[in-house]
N, C-alpha and C. Protein backbone atom coordinates (compact mmCIF):
# COMPACT_ATOMS: atom_id res chain seq x y z
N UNK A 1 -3.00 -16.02 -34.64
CA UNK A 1 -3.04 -16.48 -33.26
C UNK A 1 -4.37 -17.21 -33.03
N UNK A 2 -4.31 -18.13 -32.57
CA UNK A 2 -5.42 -19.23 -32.24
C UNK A 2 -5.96 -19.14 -31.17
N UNK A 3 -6.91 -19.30 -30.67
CA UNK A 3 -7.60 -19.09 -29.70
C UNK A 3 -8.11 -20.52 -28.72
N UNK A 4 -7.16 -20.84 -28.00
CA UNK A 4 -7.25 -22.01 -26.82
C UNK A 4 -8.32 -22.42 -25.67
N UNK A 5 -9.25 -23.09 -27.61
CA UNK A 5 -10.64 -23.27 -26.35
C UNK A 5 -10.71 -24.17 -25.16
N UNK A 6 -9.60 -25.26 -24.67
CA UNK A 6 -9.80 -26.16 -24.04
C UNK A 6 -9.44 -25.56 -22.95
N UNK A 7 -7.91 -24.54 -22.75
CA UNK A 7 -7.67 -23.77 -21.40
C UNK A 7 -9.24 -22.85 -21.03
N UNK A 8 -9.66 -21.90 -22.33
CA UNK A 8 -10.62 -21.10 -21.69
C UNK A 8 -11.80 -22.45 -20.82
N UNK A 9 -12.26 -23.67 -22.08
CA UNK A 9 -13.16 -24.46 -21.24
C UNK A 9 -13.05 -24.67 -20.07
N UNK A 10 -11.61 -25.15 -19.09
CA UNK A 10 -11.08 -25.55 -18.17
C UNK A 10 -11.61 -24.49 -16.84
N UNK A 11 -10.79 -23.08 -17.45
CA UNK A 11 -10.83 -21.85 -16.67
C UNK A 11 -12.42 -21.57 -16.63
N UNK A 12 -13.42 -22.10 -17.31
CA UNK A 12 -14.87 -21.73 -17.26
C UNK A 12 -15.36 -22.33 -16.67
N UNK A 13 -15.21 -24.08 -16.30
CA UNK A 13 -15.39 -24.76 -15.51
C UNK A 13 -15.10 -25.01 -13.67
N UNK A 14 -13.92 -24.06 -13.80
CA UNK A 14 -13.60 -23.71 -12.66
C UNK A 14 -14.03 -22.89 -11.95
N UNK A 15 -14.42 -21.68 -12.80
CA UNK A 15 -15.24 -20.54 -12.05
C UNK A 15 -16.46 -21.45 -11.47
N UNK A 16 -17.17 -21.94 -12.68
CA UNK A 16 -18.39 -22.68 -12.30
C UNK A 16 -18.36 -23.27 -10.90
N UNK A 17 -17.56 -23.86 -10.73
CA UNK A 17 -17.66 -24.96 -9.70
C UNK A 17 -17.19 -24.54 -8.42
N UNK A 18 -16.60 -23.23 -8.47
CA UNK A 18 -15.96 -22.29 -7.22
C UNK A 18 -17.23 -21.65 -6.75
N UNK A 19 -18.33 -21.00 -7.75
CA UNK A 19 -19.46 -20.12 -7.58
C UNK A 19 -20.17 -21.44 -7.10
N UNK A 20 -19.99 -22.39 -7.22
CA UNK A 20 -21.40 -23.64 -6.98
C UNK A 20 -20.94 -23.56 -5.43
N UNK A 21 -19.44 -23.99 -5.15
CA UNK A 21 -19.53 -24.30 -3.64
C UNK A 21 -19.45 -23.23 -3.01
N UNK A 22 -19.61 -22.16 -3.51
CA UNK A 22 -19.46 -21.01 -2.28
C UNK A 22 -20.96 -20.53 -2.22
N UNK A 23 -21.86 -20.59 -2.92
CA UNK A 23 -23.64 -20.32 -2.79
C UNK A 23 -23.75 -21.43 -1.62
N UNK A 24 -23.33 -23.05 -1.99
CA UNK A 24 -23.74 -24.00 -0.64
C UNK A 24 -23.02 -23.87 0.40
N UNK A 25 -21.92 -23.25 1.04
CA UNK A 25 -21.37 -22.82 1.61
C UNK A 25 -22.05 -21.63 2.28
N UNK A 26 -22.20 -20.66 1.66
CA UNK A 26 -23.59 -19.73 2.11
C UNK A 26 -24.63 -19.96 2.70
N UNK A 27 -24.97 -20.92 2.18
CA UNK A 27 -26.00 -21.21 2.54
C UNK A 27 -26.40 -22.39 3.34
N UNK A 28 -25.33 -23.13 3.90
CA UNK A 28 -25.43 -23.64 4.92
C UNK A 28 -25.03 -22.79 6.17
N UNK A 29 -24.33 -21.90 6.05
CA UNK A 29 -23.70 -20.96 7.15
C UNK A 29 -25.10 -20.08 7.30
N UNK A 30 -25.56 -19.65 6.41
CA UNK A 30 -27.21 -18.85 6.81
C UNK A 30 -28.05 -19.87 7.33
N UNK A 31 -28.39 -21.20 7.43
CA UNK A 31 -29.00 -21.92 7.80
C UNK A 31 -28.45 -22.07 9.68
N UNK A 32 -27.42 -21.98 9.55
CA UNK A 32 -26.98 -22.64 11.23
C UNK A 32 -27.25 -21.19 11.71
N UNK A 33 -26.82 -19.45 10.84
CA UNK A 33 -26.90 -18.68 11.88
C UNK A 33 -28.72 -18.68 12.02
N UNK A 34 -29.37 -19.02 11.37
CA UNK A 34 -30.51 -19.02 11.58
C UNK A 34 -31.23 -19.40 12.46
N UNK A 35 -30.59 -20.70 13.00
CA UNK A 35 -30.82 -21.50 13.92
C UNK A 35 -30.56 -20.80 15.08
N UNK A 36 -29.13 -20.19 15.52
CA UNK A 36 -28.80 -19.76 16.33
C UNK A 36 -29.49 -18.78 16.75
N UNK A 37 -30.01 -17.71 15.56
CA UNK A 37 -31.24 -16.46 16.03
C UNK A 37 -31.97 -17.38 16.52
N UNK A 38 -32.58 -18.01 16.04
CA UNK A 38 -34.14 -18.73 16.77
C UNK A 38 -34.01 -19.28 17.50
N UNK A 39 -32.89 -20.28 18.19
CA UNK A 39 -32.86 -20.44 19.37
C UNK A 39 -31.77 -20.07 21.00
N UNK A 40 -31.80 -18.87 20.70
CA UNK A 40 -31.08 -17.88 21.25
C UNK A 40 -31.85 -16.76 22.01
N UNK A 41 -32.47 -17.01 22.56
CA UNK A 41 -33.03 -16.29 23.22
C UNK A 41 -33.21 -16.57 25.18
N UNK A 42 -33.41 -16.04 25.71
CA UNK A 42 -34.10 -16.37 27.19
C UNK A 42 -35.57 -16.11 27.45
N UNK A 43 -35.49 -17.28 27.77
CA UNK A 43 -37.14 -17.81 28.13
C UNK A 43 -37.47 -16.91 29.14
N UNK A 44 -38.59 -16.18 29.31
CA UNK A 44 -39.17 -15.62 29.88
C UNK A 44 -39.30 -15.81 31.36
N UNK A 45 -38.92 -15.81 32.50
CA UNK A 45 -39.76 -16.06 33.71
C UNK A 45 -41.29 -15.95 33.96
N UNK A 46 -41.70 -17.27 34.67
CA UNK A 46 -42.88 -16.99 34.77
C UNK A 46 -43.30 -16.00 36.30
N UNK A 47 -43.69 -14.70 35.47
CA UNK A 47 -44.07 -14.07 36.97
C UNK A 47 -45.86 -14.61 37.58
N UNK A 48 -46.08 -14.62 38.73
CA UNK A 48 -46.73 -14.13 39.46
C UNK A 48 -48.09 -13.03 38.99
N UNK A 49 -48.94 -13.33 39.06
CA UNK A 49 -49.85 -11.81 38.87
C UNK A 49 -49.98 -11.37 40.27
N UNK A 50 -50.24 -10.02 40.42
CA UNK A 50 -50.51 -9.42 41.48
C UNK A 50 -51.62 -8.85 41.80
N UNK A 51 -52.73 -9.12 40.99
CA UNK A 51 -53.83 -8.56 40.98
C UNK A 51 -55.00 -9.38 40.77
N UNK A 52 -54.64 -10.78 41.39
CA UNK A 52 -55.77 -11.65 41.55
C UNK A 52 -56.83 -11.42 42.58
């Protein structure tokens, strides 16, 4: 029985390239929620001091 290096090459290349777009995929999705933490917040009101 022979061993079918061009299917395994194929099937190795594919993993490859599934793991490539799903790290940039990651990692554009961590980039936007990132964004969203940092600019997600409410600005402070400016109070008044009371003890001028």
């Amino acid at each position: 029985m022979e061993i079918n290096w061009i299917v395994i090459g194929v099937v190795a290349v594919l993993i490859v390239v599934l793991v490539v777009l799903t790290i940039r995929k990651n990692l554009k999705e961590k980039k936007k929620l990132e964004n969203l933490l940092n600019n997600d917040f409410t600005k402070a009101e400016k109070s008044r001091c009371r003890f001028r």
